[in-house]
N, C-alpha and C. Protein backbone atom coordinates (compact mmCIF):
# COMPACT_ATOMS: atom_id res chain seq x y z
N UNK A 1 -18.99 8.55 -77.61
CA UNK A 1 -17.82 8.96 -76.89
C UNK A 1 -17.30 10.22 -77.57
N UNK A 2 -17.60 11.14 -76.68
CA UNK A 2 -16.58 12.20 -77.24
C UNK A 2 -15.05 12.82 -77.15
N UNK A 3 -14.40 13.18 -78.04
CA UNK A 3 -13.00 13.43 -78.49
C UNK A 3 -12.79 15.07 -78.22
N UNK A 4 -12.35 15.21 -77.01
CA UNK A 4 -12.38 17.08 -76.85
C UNK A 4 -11.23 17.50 -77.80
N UNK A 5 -10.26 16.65 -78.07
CA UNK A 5 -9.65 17.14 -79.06
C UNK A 5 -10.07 17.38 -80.59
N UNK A 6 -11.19 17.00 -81.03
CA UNK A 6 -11.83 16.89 -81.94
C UNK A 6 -13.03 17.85 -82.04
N UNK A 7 -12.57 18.91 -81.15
CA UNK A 7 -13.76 20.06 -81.06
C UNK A 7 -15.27 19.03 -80.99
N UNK A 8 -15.32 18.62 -79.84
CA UNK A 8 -16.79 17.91 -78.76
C UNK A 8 -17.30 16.81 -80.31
N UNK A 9 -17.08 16.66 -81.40
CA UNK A 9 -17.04 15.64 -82.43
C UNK A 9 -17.44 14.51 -81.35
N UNK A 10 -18.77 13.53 -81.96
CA UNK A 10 -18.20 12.25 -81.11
C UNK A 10 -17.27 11.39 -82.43
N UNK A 11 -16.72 10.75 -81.67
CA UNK A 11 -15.74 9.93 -82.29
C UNK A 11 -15.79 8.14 -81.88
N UNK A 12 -16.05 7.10 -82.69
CA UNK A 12 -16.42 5.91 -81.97
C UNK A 12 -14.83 5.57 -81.36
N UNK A 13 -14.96 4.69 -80.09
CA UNK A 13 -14.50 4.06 -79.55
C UNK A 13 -12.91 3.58 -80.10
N UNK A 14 -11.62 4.07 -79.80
CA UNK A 14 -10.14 3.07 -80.17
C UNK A 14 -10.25 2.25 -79.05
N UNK A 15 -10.38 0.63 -79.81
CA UNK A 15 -10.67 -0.48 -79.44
C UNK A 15 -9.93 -0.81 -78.24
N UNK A 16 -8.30 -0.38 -79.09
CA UNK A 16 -6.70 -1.28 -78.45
C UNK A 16 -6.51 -0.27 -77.26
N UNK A 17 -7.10 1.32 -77.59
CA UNK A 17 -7.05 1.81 -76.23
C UNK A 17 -7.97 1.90 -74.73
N UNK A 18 -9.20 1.66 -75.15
CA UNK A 18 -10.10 1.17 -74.24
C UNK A 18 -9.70 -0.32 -73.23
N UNK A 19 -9.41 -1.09 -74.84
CA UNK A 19 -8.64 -2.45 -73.75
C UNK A 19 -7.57 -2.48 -73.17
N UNK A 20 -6.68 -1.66 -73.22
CA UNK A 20 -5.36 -1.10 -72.76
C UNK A 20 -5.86 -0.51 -71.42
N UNK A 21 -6.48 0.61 -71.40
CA UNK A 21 -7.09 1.50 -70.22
C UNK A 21 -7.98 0.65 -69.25
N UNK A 22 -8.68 -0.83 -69.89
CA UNK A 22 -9.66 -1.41 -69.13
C UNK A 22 -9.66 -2.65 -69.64
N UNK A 23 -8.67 -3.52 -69.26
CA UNK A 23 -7.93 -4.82 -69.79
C UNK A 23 -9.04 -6.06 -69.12
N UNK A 24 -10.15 -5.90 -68.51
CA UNK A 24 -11.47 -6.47 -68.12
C UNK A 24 -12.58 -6.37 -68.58
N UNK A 25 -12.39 -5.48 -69.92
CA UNK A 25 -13.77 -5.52 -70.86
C UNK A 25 -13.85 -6.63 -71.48
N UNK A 26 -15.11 -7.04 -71.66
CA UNK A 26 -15.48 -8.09 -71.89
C UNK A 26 -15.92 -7.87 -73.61
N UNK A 27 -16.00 -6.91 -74.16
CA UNK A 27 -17.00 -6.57 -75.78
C UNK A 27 -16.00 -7.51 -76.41
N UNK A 28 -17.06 -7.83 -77.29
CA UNK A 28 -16.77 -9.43 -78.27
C UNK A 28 -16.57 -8.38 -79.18
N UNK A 29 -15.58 -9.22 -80.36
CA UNK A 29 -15.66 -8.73 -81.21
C UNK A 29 -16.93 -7.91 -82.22
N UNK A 30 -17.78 -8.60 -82.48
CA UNK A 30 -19.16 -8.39 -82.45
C UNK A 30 -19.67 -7.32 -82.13
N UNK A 31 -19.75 -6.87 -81.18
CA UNK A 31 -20.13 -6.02 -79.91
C UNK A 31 -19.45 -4.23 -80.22
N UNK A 32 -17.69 -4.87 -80.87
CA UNK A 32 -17.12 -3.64 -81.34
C UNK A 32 -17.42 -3.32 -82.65
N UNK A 33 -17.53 -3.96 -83.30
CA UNK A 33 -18.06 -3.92 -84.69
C UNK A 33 -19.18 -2.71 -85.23
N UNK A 34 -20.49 -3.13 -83.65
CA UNK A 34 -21.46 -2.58 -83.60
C UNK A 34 -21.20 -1.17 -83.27
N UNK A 35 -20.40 -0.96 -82.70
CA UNK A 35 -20.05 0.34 -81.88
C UNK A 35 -19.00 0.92 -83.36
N UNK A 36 -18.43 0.08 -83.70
CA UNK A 36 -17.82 0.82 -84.82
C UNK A 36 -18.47 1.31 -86.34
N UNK A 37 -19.70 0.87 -86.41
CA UNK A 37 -20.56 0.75 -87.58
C UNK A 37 -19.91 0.11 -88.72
N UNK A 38 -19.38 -1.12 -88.22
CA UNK A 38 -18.42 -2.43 -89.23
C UNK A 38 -19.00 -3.59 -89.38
N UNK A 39 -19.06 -3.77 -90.05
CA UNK A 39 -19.34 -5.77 -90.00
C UNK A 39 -17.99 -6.51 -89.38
N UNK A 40 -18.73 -7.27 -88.65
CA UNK A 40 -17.68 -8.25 -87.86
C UNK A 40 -16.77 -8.84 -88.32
N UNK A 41 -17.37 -9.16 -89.74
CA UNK A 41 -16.23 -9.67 -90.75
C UNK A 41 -15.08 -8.41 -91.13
N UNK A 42 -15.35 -7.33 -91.55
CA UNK A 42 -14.52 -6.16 -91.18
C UNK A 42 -13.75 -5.99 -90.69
N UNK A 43 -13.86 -6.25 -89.73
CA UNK A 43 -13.47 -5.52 -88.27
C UNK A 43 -12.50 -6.67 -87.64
N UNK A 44 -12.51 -8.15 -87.94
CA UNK A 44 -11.84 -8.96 -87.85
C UNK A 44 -10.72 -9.27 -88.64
N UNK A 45 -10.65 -8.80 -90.07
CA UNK A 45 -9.58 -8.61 -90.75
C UNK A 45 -8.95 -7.69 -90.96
N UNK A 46 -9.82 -6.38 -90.65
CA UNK A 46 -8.83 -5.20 -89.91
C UNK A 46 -7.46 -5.80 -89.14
N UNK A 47 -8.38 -5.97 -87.48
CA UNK A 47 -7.69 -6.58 -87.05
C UNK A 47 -6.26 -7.36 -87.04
N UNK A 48 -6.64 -8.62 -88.08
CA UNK A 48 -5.46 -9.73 -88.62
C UNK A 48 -4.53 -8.79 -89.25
N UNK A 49 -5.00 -8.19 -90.05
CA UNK A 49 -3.88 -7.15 -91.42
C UNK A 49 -3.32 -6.25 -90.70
N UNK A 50 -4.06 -5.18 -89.46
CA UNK A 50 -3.01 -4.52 -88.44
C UNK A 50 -1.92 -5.13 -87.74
N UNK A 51 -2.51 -6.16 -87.37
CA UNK A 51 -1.46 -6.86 -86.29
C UNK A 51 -0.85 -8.41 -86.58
N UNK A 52 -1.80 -9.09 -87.40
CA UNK A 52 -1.15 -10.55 -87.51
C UNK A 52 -1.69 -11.55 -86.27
N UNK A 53 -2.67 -11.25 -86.21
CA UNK A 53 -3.44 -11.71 -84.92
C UNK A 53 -4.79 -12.24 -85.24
N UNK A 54 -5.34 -13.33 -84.72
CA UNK A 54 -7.10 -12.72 -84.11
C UNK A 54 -7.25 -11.94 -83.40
N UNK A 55 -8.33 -11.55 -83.08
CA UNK A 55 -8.50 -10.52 -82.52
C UNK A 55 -8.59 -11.49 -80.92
N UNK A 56 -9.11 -12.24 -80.91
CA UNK A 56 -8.94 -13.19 -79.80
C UNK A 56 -7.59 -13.20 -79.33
N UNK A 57 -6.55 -13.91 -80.23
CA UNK A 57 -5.48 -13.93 -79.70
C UNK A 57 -4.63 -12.62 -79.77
N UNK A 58 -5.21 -11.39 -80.49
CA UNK A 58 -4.70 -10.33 -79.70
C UNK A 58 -4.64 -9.60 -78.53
N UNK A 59 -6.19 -10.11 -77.63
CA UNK A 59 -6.50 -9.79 -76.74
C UNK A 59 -5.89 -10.59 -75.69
N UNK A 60 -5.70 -11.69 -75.85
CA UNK A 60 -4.70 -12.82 -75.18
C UNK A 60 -3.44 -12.42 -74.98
N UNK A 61 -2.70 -11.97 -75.83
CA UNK A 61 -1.24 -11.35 -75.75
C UNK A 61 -1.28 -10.10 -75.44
N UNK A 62 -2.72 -9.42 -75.26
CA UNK A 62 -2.77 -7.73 -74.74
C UNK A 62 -2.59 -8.45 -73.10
N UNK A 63 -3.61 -9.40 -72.45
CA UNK A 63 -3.92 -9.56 -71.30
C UNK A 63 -2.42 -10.26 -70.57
N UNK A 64 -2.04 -11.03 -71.64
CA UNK A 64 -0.49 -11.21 -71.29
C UNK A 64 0.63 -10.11 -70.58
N UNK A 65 0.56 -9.30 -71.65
CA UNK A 65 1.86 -8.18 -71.43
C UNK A 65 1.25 -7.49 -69.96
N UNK A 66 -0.36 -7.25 -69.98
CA UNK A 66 -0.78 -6.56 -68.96
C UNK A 66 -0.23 -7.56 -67.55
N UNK A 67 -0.46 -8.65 -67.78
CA UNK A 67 -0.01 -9.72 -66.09
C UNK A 67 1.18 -9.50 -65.92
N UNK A 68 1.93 -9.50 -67.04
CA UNK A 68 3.21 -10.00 -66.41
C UNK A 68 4.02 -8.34 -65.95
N UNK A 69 3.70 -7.92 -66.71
CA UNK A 69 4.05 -6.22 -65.94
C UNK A 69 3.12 -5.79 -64.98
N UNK A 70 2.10 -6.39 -64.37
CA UNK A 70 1.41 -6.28 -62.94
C UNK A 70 2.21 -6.93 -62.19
N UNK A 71 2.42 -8.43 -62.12
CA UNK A 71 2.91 -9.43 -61.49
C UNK A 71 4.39 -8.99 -61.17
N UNK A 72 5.05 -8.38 -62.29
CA UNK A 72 6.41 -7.45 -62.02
C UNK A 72 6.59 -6.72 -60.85
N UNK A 73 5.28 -6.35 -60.76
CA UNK A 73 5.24 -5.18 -59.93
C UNK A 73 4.87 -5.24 -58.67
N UNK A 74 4.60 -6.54 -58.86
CA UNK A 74 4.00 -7.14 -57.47
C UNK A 74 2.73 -7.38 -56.59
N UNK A 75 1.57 -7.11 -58.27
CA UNK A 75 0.61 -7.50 -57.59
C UNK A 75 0.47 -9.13 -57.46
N UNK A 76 -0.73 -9.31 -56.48
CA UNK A 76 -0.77 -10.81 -56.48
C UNK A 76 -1.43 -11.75 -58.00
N UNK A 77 -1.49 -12.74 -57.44
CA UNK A 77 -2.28 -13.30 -59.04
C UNK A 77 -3.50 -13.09 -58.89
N UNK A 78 -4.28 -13.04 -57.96
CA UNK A 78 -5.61 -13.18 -57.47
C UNK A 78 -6.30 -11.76 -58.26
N UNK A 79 -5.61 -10.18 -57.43
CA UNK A 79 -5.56 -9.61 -58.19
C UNK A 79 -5.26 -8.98 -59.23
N UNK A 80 -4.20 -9.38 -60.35
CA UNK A 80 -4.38 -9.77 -61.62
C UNK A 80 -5.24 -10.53 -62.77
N UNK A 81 -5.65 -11.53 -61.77
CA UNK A 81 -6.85 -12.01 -62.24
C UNK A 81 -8.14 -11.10 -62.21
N UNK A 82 -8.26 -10.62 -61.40
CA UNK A 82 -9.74 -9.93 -61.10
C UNK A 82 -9.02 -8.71 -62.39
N UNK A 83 -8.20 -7.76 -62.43
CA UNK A 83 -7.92 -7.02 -63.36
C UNK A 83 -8.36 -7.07 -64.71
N UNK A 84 -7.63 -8.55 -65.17
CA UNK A 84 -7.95 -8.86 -66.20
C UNK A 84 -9.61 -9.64 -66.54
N UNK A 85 -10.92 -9.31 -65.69
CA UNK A 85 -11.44 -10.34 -65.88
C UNK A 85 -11.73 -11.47 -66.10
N UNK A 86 -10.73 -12.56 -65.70
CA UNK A 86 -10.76 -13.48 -65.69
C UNK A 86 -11.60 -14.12 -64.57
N UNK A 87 -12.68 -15.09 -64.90
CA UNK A 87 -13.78 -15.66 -63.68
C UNK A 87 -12.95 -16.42 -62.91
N UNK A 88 -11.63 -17.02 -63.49
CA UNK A 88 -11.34 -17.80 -62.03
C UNK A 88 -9.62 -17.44 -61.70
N UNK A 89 -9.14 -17.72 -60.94
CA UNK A 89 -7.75 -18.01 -60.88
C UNK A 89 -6.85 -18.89 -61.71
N UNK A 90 -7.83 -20.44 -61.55
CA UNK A 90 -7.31 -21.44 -62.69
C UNK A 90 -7.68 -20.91 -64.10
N UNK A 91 -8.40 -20.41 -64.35
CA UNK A 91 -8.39 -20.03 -66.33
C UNK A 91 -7.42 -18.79 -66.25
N UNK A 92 -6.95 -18.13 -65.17
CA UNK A 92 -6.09 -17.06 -65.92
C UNK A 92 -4.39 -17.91 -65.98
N UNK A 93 -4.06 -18.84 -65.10
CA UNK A 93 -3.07 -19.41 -64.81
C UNK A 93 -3.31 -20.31 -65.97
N UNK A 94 -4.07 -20.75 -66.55
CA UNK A 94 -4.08 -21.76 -67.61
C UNK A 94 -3.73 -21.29 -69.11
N UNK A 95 -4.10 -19.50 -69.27
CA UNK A 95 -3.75 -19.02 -69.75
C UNK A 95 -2.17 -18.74 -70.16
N UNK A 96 -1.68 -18.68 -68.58
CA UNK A 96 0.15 -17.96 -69.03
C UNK A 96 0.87 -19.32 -69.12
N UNK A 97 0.08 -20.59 -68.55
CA UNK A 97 1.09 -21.52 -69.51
C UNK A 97 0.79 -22.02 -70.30
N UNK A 98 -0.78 -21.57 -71.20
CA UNK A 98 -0.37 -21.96 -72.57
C UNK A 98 0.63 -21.13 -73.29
N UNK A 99 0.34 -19.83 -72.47
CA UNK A 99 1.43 -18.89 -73.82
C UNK A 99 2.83 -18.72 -73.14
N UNK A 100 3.29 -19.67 -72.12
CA UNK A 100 4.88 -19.75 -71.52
C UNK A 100 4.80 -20.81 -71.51
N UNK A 101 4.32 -21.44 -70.61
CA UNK A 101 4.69 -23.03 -70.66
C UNK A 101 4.95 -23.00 -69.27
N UNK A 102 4.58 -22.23 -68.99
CA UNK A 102 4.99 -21.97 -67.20
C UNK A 102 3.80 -21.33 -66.66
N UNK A 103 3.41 -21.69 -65.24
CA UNK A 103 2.79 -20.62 -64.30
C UNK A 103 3.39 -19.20 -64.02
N UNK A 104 2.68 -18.72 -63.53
CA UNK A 104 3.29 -17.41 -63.41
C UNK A 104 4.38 -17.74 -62.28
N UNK A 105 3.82 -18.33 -61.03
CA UNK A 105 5.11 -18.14 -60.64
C UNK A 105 6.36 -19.19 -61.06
N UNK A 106 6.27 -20.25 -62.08
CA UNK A 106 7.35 -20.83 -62.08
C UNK A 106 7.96 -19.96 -63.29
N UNK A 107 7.41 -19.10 -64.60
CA UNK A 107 7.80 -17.92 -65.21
C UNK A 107 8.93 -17.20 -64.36
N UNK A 108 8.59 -16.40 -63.22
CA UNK A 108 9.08 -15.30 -62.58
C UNK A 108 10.40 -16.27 -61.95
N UNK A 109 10.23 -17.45 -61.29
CA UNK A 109 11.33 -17.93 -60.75
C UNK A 109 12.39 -17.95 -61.49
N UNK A 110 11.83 -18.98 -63.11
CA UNK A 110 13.25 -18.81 -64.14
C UNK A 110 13.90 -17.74 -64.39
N UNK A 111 13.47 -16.30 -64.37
CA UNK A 111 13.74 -15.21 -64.78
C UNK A 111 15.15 -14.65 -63.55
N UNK A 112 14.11 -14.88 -62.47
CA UNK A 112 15.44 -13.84 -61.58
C UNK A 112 17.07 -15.22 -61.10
């Protein structure tokens, strides 16, 4: 990947901005590691020590903030789901109430 700001330099991959820009990538930790020339073990406590996270459950609370400011906005869940790669409807909904305790739409109801 190259960095035009970096005079045509390639530059590997910012992880949090790729998944930010494309909240349906699927690269395992693993996968970034490789692309980063890190050991997984690396690259996983990077991770924890940047943020206080797994990297799992960082990506969980990335895919979070991404739904619920879609869903804000009024897309449907269906496509929020497809956004976020999620294979079904029920695993992305199973998702926001483990981390609310609510469906999305019983979330949005308490709110307004």
């Amino acid at each position: 990947m190259t960095d035009a700001s970096n005079n045509g330099v390639d530059q590997p991959p910012n992880t949090s901005c790729t998944l930010i820009a494309d909240p349906g990538n699927r690269t395992t930790l693993r996968q970034w590691a490789d692309l980063l020339a890190m050991s997984e073990r690396s690259l996983a406590r990077l991770v924890e020590n940047t943020t206080g996270l797994t990297f799992g459950r960082w990506r969980q609370q990335l895919h979070l903030m991404i739904a619920l400011s879609q869903l804000a906005e009024g897309k449907s869940v269906q496509n929020v789901t497809g956004n976020l790669g999620y294979d079904s409807v029920n695993a992305f909904i199973t998702m926001v109430k483990k981390a609310l305790g609510k469906s999305p739409t019983q979330y949005f109801s308490s709110i307004r």
